[in-house]
Protein backbone atom coordinates (compact mmCIF):
# COMPACT_ATOMS: atom_id res chain seq x y z
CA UNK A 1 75.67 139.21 60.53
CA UNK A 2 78.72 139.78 62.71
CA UNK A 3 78.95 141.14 66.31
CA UNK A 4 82.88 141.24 66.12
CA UNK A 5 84.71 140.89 62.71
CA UNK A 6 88.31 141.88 63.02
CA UNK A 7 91.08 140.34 61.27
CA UNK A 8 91.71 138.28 64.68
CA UNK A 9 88.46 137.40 65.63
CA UNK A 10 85.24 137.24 64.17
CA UNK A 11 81.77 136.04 65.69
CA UNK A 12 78.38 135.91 63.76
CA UNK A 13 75.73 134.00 62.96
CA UNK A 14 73.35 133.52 59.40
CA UNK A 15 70.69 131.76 58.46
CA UNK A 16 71.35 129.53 55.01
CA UNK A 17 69.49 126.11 53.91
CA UNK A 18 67.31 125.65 57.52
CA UNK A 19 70.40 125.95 59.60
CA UNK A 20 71.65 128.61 62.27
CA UNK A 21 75.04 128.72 61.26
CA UNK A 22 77.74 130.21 63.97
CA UNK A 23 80.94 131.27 62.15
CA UNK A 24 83.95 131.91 64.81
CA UNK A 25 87.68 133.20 64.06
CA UNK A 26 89.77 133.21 67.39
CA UNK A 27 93.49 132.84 68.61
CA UNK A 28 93.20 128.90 67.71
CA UNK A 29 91.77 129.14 64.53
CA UNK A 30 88.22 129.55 62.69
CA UNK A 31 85.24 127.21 62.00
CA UNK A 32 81.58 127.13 61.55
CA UNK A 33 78.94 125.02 63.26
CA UNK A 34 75.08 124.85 62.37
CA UNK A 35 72.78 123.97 64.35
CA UNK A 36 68.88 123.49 63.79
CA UNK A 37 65.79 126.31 65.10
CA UNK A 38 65.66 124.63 68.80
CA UNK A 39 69.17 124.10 69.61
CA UNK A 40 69.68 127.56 68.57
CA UNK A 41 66.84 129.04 70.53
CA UNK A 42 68.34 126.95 73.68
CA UNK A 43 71.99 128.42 73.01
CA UNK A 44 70.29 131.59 73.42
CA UNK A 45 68.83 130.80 76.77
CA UNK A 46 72.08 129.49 77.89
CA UNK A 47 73.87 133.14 76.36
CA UNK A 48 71.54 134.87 78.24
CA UNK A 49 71.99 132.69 81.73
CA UNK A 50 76.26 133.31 81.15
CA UNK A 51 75.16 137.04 80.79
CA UNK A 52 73.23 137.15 83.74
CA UNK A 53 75.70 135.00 86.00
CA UNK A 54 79.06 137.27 84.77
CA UNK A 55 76.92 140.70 86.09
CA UNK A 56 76.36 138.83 89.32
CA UNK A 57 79.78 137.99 89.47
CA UNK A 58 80.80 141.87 88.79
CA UNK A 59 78.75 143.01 91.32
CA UNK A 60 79.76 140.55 93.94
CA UNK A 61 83.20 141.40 93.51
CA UNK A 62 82.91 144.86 93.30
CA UNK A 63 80.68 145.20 96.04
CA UNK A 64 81.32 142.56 98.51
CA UNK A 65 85.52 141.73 97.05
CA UNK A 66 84.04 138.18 96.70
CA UNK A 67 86.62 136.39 94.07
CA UNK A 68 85.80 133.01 92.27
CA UNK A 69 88.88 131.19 90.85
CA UNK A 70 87.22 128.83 88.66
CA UNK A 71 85.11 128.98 85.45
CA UNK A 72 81.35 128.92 85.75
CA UNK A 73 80.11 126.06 83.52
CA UNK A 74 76.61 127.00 81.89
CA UNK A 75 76.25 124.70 79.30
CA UNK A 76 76.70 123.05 76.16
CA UNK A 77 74.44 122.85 72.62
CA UNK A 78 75.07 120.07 70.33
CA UNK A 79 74.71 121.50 66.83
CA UNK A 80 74.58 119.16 63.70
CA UNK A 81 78.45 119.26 63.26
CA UNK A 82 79.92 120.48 66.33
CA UNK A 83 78.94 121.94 69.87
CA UNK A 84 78.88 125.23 71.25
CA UNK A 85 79.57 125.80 75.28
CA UNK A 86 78.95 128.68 77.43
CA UNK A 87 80.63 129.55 79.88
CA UNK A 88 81.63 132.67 82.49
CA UNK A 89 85.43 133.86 83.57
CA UNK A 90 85.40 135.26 87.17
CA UNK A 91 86.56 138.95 87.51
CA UNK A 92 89.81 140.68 89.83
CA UNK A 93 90.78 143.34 90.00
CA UNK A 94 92.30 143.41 86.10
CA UNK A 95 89.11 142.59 84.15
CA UNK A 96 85.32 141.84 84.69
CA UNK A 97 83.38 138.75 84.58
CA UNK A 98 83.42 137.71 81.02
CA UNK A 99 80.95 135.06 79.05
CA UNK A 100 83.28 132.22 77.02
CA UNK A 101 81.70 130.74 73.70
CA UNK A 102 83.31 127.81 72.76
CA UNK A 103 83.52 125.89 69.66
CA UNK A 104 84.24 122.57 69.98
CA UNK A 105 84.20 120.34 66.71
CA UNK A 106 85.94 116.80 66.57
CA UNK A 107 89.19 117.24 68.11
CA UNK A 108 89.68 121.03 67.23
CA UNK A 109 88.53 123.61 69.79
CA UNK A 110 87.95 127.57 69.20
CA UNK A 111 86.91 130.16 71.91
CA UNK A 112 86.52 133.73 72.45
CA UNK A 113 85.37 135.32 75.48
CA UNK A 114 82.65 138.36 75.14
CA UNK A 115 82.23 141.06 77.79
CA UNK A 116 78.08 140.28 78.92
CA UNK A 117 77.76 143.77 77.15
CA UNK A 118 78.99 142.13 73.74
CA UNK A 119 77.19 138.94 74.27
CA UNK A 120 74.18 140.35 74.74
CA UNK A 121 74.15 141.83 71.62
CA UNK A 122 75.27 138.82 70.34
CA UNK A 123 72.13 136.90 72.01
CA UNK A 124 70.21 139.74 70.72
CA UNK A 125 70.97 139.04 67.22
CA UNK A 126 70.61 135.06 67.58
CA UNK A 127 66.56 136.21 68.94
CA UNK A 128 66.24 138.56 65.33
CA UNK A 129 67.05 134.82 63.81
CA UNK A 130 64.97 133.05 65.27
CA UNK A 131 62.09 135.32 65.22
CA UNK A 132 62.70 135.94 61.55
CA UNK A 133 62.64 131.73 60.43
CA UNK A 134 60.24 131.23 63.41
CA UNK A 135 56.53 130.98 61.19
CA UNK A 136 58.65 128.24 59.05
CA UNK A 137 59.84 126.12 61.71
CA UNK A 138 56.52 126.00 64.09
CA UNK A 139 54.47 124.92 60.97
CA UNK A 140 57.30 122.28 60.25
């Protein structure tokens, strides 16, 4: 299932042969990584920290005018043929605090940045997944 599927980008994740698999199209290119029940259940903990970290962000800058110039690192899973970082852009006075997914596979890298809006739904749907394949994986 896809959160985003344009002809320019696409983001989404399925379930097929015991693996999470995230399927990105961006600017750079496209690619698919899969990664196994836990280091899918801790990519959504680290979604849901970027989430939580842009909003504070947003509503330090829009109530205090406190700016950040730098990307907030949050973290990085290491899937079974590739990783996947999060991380968070800081918001001006153009655009809010946005959460960046990377995909970073060999030597070929592929992001696209999600309003926290957007990647909560997109954490959302990675919790239906693992809720769904969870009864196979505990008794595993």
């Amino acid at each position: 299932m896809y959160i985003i599927n344009q002809s320019n980008k696409r983001l989404g994740v399925f379930y097929e042969d015991n693996y999470f698999v995230y399927d990105m199209k961006g600017k750079e290119g496209e690619d698919k990584i899969r990664m196994n029940f836990e280091s899918s259940a801790l990519l959504k903990i680290l979604l849901d920290k970027g989430i939580l970290e842009a909003e504070k962000i947003n509503m330090d800058f829009k109530k205090y005018g406190v700016k950040r110039d730098k990307i907030v690192d949050i973290g990085t899973v290491f899937g079974a043929d590739g990783r996947i970082s999060i991380g968070v852009l800081p918001a001006d006075e153009n655009r809010v605090a946005c959460v960046l997914v990377g995909f970073h596979k060999e030597d070929k890298d592929i992001s696209i940045v999600l309003r926290p809006k957007k990647a909560a739904v997109f954490s959302t749907l990675i919790l239906k997944y693992l809720l769904d394949n969870i009864e196979k994986e505990v008794k595993k």
